[in-house]
C-alpha atoms as a PDB file:
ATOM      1  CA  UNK A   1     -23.447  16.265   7.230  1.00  0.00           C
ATOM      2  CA  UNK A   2     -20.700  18.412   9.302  1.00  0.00           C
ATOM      3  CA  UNK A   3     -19.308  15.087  10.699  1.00  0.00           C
ATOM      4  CA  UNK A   4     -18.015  14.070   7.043  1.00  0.00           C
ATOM      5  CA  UNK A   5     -16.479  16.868   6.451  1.00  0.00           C
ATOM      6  CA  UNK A   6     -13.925  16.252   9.341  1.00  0.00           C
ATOM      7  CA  UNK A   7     -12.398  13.074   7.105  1.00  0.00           C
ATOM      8  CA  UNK A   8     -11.016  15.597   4.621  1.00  0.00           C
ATOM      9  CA  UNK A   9      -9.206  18.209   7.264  1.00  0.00           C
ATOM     10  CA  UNK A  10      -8.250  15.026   9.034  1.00  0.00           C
ATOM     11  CA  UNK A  11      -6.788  13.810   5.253  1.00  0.00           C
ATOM     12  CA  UNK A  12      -5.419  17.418   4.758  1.00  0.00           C
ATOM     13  CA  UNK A  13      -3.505  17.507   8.343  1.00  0.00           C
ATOM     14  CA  UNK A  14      -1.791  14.085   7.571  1.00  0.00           C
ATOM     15  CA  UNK A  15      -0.778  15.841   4.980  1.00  0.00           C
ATOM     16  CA  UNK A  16       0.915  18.703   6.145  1.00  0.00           C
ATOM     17  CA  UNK A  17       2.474  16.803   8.940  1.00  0.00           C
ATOM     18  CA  UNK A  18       4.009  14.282   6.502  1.00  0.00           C
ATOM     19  CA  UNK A  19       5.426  17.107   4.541  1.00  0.00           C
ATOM     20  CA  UNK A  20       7.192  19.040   7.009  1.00  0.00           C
ATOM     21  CA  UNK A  21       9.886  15.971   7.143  1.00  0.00           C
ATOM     22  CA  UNK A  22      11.600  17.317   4.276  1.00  0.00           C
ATOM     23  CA  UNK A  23      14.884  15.683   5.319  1.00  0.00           C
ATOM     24  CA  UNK A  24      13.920  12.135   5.577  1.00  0.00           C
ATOM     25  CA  UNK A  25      11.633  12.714   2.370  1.00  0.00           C
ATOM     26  CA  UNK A  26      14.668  13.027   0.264  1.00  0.00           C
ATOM     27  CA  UNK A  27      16.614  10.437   1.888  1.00  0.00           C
ATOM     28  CA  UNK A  28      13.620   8.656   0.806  1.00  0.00           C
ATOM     29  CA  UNK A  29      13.876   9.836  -2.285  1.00  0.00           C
ATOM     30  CA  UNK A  30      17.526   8.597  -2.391  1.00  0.00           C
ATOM     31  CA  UNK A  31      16.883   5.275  -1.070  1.00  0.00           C
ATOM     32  CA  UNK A  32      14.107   4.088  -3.367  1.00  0.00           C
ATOM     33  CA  UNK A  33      16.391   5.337  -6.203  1.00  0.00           C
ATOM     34  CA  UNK A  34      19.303   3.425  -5.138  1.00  0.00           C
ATOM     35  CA  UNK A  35      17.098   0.357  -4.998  1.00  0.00           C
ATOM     36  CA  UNK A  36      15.799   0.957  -7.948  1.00  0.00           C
ATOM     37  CA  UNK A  37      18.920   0.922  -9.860  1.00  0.00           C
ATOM     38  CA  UNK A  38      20.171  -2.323  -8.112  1.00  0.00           C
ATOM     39  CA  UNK A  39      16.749  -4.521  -8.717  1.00  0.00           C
ATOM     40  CA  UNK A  40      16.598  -2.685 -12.301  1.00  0.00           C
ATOM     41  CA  UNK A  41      20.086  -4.264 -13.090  1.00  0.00           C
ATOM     42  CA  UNK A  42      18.786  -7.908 -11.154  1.00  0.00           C
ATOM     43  CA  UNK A  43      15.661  -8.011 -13.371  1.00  0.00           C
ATOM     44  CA  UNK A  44      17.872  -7.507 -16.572  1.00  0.00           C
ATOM     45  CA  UNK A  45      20.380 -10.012 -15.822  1.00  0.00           C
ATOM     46  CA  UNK A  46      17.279 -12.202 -14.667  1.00  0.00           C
ATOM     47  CA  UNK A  47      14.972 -11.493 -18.107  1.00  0.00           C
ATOM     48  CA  UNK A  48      18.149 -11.552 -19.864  1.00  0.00           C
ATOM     49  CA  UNK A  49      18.407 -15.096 -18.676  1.00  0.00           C
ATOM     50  CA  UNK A  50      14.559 -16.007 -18.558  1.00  0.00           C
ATOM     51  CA  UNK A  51      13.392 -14.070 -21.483  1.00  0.00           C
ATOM     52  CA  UNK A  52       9.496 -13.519 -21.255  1.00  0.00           C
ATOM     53  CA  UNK A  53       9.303 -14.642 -17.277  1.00  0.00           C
ATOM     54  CA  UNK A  54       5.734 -13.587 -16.141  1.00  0.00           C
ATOM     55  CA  UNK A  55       4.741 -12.716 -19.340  1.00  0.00           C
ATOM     56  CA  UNK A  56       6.701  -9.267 -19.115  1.00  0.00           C
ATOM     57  CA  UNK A  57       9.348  -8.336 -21.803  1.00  0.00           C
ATOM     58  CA  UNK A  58      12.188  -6.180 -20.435  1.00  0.00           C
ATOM     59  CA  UNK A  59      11.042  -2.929 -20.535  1.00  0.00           C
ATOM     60  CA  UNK A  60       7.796  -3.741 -19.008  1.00  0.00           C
ATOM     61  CA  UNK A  61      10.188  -5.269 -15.755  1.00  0.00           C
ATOM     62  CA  UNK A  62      11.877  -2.252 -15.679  1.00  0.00           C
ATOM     63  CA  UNK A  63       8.574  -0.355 -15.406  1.00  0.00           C
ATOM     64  CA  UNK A  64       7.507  -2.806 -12.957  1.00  0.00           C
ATOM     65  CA  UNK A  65      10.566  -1.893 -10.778  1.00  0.00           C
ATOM     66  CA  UNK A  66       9.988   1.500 -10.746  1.00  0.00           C
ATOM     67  CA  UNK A  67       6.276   1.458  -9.722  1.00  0.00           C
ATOM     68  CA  UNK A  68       7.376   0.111  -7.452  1.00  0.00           C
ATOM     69  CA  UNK A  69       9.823   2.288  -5.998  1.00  0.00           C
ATOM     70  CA  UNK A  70       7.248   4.724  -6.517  1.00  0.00           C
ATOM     71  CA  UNK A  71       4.233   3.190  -4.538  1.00  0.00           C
ATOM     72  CA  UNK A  72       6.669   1.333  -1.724  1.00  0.00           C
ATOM     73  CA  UNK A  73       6.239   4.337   0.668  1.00  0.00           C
ATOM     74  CA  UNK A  74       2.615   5.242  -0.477  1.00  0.00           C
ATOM     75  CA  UNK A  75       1.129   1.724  -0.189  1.00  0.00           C
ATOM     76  CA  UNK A  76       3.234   0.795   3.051  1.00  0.00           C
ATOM     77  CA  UNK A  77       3.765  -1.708   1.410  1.00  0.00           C
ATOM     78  CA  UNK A  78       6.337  -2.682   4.158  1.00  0.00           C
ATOM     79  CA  UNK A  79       4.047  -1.038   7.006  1.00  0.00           C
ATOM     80  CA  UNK A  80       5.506   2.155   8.684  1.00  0.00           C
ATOM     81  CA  UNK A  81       1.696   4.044   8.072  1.00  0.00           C
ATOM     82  CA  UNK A  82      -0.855   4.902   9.787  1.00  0.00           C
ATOM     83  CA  UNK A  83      -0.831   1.454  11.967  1.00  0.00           C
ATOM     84  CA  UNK A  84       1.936   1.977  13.659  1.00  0.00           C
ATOM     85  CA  UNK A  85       0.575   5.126  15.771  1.00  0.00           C
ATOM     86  CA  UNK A  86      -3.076   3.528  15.979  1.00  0.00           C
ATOM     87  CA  UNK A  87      -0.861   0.508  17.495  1.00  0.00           C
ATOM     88  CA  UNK A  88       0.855   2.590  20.000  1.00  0.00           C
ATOM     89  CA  UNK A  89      -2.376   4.377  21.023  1.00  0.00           C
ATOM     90  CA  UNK A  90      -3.801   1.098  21.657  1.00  0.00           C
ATOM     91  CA  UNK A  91      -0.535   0.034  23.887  1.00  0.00           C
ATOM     92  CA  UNK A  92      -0.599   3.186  26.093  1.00  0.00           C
ATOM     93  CA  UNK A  93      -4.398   3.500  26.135  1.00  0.00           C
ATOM     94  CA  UNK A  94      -4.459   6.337  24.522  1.00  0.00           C
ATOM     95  CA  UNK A  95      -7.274   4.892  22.254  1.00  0.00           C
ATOM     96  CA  UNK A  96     -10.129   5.636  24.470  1.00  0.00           C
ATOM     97  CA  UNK A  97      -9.864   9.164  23.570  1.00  0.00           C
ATOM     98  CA  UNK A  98     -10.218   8.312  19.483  1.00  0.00           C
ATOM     99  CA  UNK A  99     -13.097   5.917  20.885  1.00  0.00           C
ATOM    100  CA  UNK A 100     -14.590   8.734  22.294  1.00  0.00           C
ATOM    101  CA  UNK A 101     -14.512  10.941  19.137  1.00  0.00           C
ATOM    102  CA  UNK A 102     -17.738  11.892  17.900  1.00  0.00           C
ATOM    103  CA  UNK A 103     -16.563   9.997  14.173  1.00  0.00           C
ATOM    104  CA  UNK A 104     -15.710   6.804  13.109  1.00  0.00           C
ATOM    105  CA  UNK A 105     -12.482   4.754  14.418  1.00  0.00           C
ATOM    106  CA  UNK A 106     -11.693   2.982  10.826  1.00  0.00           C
ATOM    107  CA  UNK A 107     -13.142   6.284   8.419  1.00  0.00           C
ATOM    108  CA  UNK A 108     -10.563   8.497  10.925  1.00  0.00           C
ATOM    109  CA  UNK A 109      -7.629   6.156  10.538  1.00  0.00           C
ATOM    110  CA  UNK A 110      -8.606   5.746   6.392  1.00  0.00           C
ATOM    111  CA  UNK A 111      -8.771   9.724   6.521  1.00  0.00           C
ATOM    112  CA  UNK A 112      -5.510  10.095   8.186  1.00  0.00           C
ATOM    113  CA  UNK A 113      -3.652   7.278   6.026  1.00  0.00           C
ATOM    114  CA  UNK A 114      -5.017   8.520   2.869  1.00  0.00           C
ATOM    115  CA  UNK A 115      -3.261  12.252   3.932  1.00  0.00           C
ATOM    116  CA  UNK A 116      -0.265  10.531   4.578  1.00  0.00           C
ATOM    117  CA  UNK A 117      -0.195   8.552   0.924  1.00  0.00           C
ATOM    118  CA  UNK A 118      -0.440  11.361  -1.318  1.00  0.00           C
ATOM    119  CA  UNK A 119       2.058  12.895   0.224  1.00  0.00           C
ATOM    120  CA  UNK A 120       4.365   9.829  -0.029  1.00  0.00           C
ATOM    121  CA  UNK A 121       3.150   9.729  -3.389  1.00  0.00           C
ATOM    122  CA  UNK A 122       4.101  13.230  -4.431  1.00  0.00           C
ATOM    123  CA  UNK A 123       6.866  13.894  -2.544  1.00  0.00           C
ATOM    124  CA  UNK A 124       8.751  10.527  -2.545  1.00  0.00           C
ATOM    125  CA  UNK A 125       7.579   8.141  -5.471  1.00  0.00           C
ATOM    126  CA  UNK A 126       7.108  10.988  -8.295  1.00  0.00           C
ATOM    127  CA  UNK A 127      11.081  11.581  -8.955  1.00  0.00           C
ATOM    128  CA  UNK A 128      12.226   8.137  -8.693  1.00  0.00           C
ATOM    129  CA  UNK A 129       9.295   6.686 -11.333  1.00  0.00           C
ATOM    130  CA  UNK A 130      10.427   9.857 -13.433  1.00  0.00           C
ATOM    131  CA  UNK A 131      14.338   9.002 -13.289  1.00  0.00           C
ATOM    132  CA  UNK A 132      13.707   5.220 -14.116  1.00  0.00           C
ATOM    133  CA  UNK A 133      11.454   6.372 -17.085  1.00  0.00           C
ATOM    134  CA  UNK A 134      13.694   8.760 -18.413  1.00  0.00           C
ATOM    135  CA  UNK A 135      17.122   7.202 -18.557  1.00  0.00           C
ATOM    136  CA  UNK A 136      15.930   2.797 -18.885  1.00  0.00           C
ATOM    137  CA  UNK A 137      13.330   1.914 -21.693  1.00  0.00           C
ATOM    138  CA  UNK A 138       9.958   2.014 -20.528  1.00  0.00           C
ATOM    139  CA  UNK A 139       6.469   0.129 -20.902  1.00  0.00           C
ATOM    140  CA  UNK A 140       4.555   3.156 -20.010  1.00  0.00           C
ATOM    141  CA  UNK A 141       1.298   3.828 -21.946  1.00  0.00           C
ATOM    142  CA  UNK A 142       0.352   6.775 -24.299  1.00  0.00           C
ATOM    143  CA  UNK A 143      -2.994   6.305 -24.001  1.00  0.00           C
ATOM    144  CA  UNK A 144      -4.808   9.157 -21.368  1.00  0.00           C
ATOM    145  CA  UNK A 145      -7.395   6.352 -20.406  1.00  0.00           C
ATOM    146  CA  UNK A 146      -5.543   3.816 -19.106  1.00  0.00           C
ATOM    147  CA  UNK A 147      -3.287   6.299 -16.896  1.00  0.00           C
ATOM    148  CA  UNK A 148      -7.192   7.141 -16.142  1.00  0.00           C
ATOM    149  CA  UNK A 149      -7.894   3.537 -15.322  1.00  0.00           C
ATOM    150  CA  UNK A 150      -4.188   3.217 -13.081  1.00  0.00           C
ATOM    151  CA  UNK A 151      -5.642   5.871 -11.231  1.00  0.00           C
ATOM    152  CA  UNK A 152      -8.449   4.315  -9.958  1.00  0.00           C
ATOM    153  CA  UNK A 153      -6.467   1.230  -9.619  1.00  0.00           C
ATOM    154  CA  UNK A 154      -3.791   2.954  -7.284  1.00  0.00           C
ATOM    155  CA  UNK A 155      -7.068   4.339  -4.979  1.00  0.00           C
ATOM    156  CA  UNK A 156      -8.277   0.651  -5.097  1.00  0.00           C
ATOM    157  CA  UNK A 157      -4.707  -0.425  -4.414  1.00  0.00           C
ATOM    158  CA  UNK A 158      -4.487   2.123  -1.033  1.00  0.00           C
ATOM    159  CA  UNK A 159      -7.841   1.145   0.164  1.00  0.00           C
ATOM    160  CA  UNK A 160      -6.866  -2.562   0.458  1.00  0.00           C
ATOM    161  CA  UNK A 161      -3.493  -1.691   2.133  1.00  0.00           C
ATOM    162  CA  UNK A 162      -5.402   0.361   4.642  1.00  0.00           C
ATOM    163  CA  UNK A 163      -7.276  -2.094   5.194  1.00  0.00           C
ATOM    164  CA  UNK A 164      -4.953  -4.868   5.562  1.00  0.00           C
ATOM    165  CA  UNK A 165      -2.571  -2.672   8.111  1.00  0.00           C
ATOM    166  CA  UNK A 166      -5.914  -1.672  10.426  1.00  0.00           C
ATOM    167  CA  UNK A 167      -6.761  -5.081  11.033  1.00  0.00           C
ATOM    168  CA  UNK A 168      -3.523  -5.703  11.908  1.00  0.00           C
ATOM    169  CA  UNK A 169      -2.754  -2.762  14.294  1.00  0.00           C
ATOM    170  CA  UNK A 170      -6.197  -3.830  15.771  1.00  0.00           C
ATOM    171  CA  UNK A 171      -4.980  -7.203  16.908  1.00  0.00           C
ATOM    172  CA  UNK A 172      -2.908  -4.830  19.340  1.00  0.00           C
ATOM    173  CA  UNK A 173      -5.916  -5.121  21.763  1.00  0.00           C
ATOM    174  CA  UNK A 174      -5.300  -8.530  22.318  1.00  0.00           C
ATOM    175  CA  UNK A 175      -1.395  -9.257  21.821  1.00  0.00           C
ATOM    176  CA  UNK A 176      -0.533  -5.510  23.743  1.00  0.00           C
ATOM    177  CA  UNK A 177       2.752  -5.821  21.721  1.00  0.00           C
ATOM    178  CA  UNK A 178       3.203  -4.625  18.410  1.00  0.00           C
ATOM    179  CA  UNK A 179       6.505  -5.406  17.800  1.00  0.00           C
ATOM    180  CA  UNK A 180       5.503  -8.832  16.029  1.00  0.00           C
ATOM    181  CA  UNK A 181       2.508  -8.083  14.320  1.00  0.00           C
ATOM    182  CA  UNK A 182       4.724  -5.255  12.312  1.00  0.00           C
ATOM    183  CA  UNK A 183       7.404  -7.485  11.707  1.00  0.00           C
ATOM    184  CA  UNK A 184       4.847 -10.111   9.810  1.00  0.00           C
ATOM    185  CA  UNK A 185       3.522  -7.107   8.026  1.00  0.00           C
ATOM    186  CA  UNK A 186       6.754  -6.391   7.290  1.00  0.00           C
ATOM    187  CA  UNK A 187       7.676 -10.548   5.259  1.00  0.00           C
ATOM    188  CA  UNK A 188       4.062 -10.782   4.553  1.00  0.00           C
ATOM    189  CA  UNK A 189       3.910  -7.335   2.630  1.00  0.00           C
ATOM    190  CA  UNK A 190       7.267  -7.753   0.864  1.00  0.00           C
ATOM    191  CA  UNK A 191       6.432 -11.208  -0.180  1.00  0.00           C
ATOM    192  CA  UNK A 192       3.071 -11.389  -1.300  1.00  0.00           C
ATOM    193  CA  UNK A 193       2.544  -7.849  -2.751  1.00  0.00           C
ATOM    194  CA  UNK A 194       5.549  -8.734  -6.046  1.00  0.00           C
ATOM    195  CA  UNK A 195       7.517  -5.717  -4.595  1.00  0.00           C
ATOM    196  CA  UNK A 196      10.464  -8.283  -4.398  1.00  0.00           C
ATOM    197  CA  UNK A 197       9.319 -10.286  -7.258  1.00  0.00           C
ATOM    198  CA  UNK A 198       6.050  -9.903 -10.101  1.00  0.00           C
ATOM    199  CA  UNK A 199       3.811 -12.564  -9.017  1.00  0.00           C
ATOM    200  CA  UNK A 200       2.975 -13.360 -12.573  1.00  0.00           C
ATOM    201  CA  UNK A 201       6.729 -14.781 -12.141  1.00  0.00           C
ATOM    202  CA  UNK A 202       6.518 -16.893  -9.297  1.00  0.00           C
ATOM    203  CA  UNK A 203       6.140 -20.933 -10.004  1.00  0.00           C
ATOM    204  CA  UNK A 204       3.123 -23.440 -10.411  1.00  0.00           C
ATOM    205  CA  UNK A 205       0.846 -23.552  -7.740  1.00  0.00           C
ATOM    206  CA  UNK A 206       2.502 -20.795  -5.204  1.00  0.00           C
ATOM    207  CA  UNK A 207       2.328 -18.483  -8.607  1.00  0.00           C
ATOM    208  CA  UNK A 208      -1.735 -18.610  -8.380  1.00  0.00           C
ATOM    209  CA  UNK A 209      -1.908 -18.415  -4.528  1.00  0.00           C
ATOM    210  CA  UNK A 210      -0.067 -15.186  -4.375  1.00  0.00           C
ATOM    211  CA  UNK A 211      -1.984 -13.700  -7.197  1.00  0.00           C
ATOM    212  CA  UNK A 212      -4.835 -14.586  -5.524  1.00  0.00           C
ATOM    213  CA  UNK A 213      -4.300 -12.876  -2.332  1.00  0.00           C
ATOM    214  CA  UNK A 214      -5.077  -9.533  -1.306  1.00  0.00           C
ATOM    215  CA  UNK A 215      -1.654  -8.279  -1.709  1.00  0.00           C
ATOM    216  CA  UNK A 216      -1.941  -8.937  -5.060  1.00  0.00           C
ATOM    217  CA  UNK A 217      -4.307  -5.485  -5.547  1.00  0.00           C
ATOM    218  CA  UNK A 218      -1.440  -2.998  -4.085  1.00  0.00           C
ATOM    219  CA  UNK A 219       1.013  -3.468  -6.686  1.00  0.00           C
ATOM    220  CA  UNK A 220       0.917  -6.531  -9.170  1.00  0.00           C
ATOM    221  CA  UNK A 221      -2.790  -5.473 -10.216  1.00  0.00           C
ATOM    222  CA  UNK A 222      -1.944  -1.537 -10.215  1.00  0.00           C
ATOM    223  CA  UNK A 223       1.045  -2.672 -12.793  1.00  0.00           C
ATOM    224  CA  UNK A 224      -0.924  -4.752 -14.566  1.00  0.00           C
ATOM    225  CA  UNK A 225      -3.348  -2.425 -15.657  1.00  0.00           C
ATOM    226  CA  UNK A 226      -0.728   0.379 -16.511  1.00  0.00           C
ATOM    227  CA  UNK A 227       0.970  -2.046 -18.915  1.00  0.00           C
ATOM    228  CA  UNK A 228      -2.196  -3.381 -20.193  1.00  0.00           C
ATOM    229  CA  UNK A 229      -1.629  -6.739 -18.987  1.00  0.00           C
ATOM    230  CA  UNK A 230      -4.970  -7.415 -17.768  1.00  0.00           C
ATOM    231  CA  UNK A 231      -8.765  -5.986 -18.240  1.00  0.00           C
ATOM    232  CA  UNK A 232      -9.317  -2.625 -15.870  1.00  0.00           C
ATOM    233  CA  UNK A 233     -13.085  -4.072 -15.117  1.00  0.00           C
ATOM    234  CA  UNK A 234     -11.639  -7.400 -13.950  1.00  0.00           C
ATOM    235  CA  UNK A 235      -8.618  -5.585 -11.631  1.00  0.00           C
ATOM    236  CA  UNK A 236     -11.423  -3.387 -10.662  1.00  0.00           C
ATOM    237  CA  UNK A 237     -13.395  -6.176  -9.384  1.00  0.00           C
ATOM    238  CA  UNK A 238     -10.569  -8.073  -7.603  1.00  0.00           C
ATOM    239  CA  UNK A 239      -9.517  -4.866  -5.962  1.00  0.00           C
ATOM    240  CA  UNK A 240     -13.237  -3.960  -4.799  1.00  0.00           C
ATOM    241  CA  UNK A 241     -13.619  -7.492  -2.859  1.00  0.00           C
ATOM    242  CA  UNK A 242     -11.017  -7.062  -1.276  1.00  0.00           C
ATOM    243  CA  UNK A 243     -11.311  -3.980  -0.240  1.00  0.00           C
ATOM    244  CA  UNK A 244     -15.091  -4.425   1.248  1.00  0.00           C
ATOM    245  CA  UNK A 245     -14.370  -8.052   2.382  1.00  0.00           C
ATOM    246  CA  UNK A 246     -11.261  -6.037   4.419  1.00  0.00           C
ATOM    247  CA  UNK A 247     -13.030  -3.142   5.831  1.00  0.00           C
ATOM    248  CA  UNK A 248     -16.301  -5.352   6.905  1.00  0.00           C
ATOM    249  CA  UNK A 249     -13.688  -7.668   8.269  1.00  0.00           C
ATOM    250  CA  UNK A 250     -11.972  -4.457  10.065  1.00  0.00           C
ATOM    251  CA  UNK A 251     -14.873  -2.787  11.493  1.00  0.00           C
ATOM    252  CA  UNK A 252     -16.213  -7.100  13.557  1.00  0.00           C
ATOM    253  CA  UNK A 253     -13.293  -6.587  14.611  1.00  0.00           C
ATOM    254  CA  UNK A 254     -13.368  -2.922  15.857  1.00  0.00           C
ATOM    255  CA  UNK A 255     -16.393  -3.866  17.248  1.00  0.00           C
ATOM    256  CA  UNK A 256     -14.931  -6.580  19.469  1.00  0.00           C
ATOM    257  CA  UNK A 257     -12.362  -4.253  20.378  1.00  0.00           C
ATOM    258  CA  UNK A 258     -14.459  -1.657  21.534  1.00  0.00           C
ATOM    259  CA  UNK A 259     -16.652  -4.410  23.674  1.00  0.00           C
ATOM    260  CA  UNK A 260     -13.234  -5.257  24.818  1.00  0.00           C
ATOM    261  CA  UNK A 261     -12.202  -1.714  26.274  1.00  0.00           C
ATOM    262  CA  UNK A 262     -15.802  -0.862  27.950  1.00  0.00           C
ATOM    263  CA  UNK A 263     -15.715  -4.244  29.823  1.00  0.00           C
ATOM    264  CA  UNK A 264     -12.019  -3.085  30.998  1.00  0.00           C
ATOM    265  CA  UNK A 265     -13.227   0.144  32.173  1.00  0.00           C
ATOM    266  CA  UNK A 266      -9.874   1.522  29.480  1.00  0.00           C
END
């Protein structure tokens, strides 16, 4: 029973360590702002043009933008969390300690990332989503039960990034070098999550691929659900597969890498 309670301090000290960059927080704040405004005035000009793409109206693409803005840091969406120091400990070896740890590898790494998006959350996504809602028309609901039912989405939503960016820091114990597994993060997470684009709007065939994908339930399915665009129960569901298929999928290949460390004596 003590051992779980180390997940929450673990949670709580991501925390605090995340917040005492106060500096880069608000040029975080600035930046996501700044994009904001540009892709705000691109999806106008673009729904403008295409009225209806995705099934969105205007104000619900400017709503999309800013969710976006507001979860980009949170969800990692372009990595920079928790897998980038889990791949360096792997690199300098540095892992056998964590291996050693009387917890487990993936719960500590969930624990740490989870710290780490609620500050990113709160202290970077909060004013942007507020300044976009405030000053462009908005599609945001009144309703206390579906900002109920975004909630659980957005956990959902962080669970399957987590688990996404662990499996690929883990493929550190084979490749050594992270450089190009974060750079494929980097396309794959931009691309298939709709943080450049709403899936609903992409074309034919690629249109139900991408939507099909487990990027799909970090920020199309999150916005869905706040704009009441699809059933909670159903996003839910999609969300929850992924996330378990991810995490079982994680901890074979923990495994492996653990077997692979205690037959290199590292």
């Amino acid at each position: 029973m003590g051992a779980w309670r180390v997940y929450p301090a673990v949670a709580a000290g991501a925390f605090r360590r995340y917040a005492t960059y106060r500096v880069a927080t608000a040029a975080g704040v600035f930046t996501n702002t700044v994009f904001g405004l540009i892709l705000v005035y691109t999806y106008l000009a673009l729904w403008e043009a295409r009225p209806g793409l995705g099934g969105y109206d205007q104000a619900q693409a400017v709503t999309y933008v800013w969710l976006g803005q507001a979860l980009f840091a949170m969800l990692a969406v372009q990595g920079g969390g928790c897998e980038i120091e889990l791949m360096e400990r792997i690199r300098t070896g540095d892992i056998a300690v964590d291996l050693y740890r009387p917890v487990d590898l993936q719960l500590w790494w969930l624990a740490n990332d989870v710290g780490r998006a609620v500050f990113q959350l709160l202290g970077r996504g909060v004013i942007p989503f507020v300044f976009g809602a405030l000053v462009f028309p908005s599609a945001l609901p009144a309703r206390p039960a579906v900002w109920a039912a975004f909630l659980l989405a957005l956990l959902l939503a962080l669970v399957v990034s987590f688990a996404i960016r662990f499996l690929f820091a883990l493929s550190a114990f084979w490749l050594l070098d992270g450089q190009g597994v974060a750079q494929a993060l980097m396309v794959t997470g931009l691309f298939c999550s709709g943080m450049t684009l709403p899936l609903n709007a992409f074309p034919g065939s690629l249109g139900e691929v991408v939507q099909a994908l487990p990027w799909a339930a970090q920020l199309q399915v999150p916005a869905d659900v706040l704009m009441g665009e699809t059933a909670p129960l159903a996003a839910f569901a999609f969300q929850a597969v992924w996330a378990v298929a991810l995490l079982a999928a994680g901890r074979l290949l923990q495994s492996a890498a653990t077997r692979r460390v205690v037959v290199q004596g590292g």
